[in-house]
PDB file of N, CA and C in Angstrom:
ATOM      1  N   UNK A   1     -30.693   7.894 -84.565  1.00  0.00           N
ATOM      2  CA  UNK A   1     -29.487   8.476 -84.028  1.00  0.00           C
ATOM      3  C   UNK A   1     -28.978   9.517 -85.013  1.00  0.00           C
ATOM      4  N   UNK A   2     -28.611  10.570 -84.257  1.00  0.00           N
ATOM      5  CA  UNK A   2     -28.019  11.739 -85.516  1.00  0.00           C
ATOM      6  C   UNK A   2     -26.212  11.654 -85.117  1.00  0.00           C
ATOM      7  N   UNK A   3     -25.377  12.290 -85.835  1.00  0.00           N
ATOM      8  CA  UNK A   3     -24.366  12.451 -85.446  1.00  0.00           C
ATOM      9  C   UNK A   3     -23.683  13.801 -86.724  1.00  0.00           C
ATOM     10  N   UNK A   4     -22.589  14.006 -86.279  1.00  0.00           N
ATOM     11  CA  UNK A   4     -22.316  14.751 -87.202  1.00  0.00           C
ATOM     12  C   UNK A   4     -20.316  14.504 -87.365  1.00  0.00           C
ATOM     13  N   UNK A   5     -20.451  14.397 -88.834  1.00  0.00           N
ATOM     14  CA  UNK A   5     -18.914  14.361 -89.354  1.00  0.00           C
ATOM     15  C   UNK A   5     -18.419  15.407 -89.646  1.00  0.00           C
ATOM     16  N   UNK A   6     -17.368  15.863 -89.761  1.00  0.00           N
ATOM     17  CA  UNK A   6     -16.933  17.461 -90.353  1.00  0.00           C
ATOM     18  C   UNK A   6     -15.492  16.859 -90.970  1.00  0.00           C
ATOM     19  N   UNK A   7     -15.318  17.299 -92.663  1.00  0.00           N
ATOM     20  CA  UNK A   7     -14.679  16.539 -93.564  1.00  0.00           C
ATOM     21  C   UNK A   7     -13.751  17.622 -94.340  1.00  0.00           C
ATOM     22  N   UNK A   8     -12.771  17.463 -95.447  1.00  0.00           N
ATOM     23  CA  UNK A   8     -12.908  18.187 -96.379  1.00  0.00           C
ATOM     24  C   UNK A   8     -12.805  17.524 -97.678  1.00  0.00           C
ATOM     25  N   UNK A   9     -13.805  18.332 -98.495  1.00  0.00           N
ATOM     26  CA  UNK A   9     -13.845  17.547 -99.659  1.00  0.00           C
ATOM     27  C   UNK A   9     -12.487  17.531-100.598  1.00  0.00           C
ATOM     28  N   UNK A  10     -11.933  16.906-100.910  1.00  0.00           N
ATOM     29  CA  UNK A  10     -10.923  16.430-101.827  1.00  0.00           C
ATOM     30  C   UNK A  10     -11.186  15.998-103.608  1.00  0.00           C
ATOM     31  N   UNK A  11     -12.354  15.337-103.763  1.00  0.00           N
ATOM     32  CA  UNK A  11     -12.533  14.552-104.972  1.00  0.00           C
ATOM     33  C   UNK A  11     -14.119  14.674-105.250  1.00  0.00           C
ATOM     34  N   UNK A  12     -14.102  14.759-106.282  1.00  0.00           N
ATOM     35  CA  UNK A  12     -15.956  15.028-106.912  1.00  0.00           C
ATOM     36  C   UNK A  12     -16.368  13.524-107.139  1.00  0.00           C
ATOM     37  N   UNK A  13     -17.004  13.122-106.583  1.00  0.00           N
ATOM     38  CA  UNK A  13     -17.953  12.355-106.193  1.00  0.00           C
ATOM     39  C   UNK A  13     -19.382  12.319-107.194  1.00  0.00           C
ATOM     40  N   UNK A  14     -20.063  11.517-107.661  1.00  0.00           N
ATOM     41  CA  UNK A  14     -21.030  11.332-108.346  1.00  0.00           C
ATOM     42  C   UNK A  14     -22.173  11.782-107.760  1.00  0.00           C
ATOM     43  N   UNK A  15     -23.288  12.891-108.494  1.00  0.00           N
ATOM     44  CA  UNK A  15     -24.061  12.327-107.485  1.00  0.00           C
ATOM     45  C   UNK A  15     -24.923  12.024-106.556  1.00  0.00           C
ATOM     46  N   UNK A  16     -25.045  11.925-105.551  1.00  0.00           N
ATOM     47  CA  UNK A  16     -26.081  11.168-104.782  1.00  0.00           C
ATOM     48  C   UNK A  16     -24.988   9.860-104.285  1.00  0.00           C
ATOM     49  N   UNK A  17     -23.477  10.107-104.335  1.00  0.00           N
ATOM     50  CA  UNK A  17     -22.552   9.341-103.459  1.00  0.00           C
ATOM     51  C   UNK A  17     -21.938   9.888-102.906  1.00  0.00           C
ATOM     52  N   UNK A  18     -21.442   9.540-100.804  1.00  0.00           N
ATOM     53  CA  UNK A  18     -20.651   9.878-100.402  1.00  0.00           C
ATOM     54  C   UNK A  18     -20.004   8.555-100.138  1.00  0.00           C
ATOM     55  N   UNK A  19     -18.497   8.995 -99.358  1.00  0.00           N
ATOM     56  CA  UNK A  19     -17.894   7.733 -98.767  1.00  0.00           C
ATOM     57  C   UNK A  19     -17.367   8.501 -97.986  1.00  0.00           C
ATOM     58  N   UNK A  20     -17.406   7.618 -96.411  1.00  0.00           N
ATOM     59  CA  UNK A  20     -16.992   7.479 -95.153  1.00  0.00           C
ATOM     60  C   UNK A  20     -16.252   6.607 -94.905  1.00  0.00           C
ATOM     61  N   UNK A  21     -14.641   6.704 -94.332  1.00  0.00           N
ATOM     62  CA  UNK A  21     -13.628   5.490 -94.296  1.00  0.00           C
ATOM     63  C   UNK A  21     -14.276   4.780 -92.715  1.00  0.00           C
ATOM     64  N   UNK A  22     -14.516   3.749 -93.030  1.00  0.00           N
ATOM     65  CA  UNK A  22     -14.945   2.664 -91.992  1.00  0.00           C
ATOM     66  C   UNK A  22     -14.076   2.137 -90.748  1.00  0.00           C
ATOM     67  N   UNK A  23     -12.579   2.507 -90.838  1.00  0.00           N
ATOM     68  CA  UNK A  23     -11.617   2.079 -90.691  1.00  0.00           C
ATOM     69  C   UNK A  23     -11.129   3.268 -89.230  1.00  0.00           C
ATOM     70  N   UNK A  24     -11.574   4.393 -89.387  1.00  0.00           N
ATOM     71  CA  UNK A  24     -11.012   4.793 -88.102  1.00  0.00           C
ATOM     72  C   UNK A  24     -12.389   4.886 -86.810  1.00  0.00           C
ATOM     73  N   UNK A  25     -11.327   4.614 -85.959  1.00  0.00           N
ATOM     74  CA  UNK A  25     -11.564   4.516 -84.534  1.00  0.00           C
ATOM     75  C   UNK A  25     -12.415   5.582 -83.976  1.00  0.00           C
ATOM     76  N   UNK A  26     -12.337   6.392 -84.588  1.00  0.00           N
ATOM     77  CA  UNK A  26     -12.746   7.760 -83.307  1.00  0.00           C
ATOM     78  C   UNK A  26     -14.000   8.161 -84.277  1.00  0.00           C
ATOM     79  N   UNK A  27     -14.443   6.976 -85.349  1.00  0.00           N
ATOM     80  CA  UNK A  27     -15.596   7.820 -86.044  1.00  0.00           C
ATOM     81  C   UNK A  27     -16.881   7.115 -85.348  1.00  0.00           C
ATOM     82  N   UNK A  28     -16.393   5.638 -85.577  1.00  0.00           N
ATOM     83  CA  UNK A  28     -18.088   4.748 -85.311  1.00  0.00           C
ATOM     84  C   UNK A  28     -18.813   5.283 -86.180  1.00  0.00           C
ATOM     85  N   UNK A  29     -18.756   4.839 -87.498  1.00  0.00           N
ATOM     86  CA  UNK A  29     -19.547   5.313 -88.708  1.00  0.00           C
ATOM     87  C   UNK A  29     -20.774   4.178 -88.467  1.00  0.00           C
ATOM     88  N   UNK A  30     -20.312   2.691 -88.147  1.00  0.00           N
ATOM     89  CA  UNK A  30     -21.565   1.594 -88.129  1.00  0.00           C
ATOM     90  C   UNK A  30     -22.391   1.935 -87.172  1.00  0.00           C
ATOM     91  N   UNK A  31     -22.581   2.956 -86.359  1.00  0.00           N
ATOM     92  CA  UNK A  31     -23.512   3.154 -85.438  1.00  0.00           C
ATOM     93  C   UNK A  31     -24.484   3.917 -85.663  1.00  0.00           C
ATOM     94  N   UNK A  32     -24.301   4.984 -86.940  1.00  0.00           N
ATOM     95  CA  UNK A  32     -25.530   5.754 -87.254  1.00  0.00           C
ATOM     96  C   UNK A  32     -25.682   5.217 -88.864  1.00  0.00           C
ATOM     97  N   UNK A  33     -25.348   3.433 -89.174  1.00  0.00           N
ATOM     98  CA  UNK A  33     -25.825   3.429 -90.339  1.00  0.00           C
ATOM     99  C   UNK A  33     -27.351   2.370 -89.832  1.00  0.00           C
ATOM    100  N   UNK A  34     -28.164   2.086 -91.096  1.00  0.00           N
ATOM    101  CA  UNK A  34     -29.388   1.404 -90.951  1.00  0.00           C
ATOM    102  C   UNK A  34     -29.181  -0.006 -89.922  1.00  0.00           C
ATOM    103  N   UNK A  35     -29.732  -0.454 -89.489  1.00  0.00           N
ATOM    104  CA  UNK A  35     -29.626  -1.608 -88.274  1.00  0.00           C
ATOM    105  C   UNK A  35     -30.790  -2.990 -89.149  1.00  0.00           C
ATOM    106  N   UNK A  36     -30.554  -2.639 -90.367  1.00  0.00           N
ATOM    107  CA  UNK A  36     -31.455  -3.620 -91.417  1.00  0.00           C
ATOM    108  C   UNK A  36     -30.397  -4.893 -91.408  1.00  0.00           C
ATOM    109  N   UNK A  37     -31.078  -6.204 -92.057  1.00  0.00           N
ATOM    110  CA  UNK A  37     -30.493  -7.202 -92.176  1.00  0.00           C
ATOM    111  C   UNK A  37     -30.907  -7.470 -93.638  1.00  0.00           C
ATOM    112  N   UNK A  38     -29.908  -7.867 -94.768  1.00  0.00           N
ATOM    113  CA  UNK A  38     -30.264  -8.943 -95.583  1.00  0.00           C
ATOM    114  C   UNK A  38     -31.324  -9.794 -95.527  1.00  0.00           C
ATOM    115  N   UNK A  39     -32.283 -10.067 -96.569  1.00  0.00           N
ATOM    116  CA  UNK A  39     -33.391 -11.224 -96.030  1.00  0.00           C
ATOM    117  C   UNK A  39     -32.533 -12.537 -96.663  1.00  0.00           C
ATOM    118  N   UNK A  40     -31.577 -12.429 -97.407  1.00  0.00           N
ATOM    119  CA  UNK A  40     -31.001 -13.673 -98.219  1.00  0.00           C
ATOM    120  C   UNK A  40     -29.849 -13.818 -97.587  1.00  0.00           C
ATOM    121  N   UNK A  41     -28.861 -12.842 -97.014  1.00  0.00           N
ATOM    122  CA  UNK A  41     -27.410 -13.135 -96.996  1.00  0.00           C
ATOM    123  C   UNK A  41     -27.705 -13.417 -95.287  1.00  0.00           C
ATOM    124  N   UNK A  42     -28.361 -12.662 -94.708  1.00  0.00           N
ATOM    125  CA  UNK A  42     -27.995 -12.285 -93.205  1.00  0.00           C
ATOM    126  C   UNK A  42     -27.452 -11.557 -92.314  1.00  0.00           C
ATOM    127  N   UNK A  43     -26.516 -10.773 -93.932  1.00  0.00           N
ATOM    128  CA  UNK A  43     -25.526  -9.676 -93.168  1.00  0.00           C
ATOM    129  C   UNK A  43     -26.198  -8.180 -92.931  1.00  0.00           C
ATOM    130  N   UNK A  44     -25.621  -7.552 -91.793  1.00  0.00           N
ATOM    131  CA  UNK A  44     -25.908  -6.964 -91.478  1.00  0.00           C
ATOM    132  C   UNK A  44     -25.822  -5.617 -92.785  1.00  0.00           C
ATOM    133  N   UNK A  45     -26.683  -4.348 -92.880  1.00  0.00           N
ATOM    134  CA  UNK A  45     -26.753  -3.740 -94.251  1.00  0.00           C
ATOM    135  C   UNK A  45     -25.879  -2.219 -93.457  1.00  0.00           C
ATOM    136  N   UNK A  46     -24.931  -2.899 -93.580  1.00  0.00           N
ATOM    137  CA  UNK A  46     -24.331  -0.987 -93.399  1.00  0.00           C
ATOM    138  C   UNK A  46     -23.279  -0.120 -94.473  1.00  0.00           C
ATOM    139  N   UNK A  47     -24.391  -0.170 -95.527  1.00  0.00           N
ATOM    140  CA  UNK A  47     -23.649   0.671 -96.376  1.00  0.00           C
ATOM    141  C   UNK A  47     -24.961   1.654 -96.940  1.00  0.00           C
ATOM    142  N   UNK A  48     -25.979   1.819 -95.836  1.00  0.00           N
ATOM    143  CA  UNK A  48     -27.039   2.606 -96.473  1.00  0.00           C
ATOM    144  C   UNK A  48     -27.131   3.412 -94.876  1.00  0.00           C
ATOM    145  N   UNK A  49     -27.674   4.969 -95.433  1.00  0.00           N
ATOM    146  CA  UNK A  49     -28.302   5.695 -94.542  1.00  0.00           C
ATOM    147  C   UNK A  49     -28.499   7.036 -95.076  1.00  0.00           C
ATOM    148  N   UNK A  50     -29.588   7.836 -94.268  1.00  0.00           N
ATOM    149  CA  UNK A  50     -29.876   9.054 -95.341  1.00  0.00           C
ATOM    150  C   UNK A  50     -28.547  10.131 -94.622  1.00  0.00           C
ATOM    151  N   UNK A  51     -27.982  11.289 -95.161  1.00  0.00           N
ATOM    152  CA  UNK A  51     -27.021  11.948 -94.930  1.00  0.00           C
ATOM    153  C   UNK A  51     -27.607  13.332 -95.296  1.00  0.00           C
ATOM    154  N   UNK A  52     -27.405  14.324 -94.544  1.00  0.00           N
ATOM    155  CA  UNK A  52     -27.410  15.906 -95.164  1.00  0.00           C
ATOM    156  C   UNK A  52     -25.808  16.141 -95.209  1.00  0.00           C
ATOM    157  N   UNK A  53     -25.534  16.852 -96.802  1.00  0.00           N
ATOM    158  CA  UNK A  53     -24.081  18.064 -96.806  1.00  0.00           C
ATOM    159  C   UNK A  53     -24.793  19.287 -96.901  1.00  0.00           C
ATOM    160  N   UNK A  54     -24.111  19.475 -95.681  1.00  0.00           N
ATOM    161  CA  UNK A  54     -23.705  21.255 -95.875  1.00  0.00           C
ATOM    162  C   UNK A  54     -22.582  21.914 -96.160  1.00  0.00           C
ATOM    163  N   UNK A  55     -22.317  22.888 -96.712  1.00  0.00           N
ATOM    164  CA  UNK A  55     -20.624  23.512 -96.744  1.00  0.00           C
ATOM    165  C   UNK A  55     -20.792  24.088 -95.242  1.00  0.00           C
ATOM    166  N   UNK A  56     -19.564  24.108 -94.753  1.00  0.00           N
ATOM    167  CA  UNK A  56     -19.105  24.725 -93.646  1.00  0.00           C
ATOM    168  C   UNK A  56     -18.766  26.408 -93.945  1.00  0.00           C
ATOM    169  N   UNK A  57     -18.135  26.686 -94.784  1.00  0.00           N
ATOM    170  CA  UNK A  57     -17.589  28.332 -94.686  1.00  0.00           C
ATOM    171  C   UNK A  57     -17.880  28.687 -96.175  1.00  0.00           C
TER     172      UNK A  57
END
């Protein structure tokens, strides 16, 4: 699944890290993350997925 976010950056970030707030409604961020499971915990793994940035302007 592809999707696309359009953001503005605020804070320098490390890296090879982004963060996406999980929390709003109109994003459905858990839908384009990995659909992997834990082999030990069980939980579902959604804090991984590959991402392209581009600058916009």
């Amino acid at each position: 699944m592809r999707t696309r976010v359009e953001t503005r950056g605020r804070n320098r970030m490390p890296p090879g890290v982004i963060f996406v707030p999980w929390f709003d409604a109109s994003q459905l961020i858990n839908k384009v993350t990995l659909d992997a499971t834990d082999p030990i915990s069980k939980q579902t793994d959604f804090k991984k997925c590959a991402v392209k940035i581009v600058p916009v302007a």
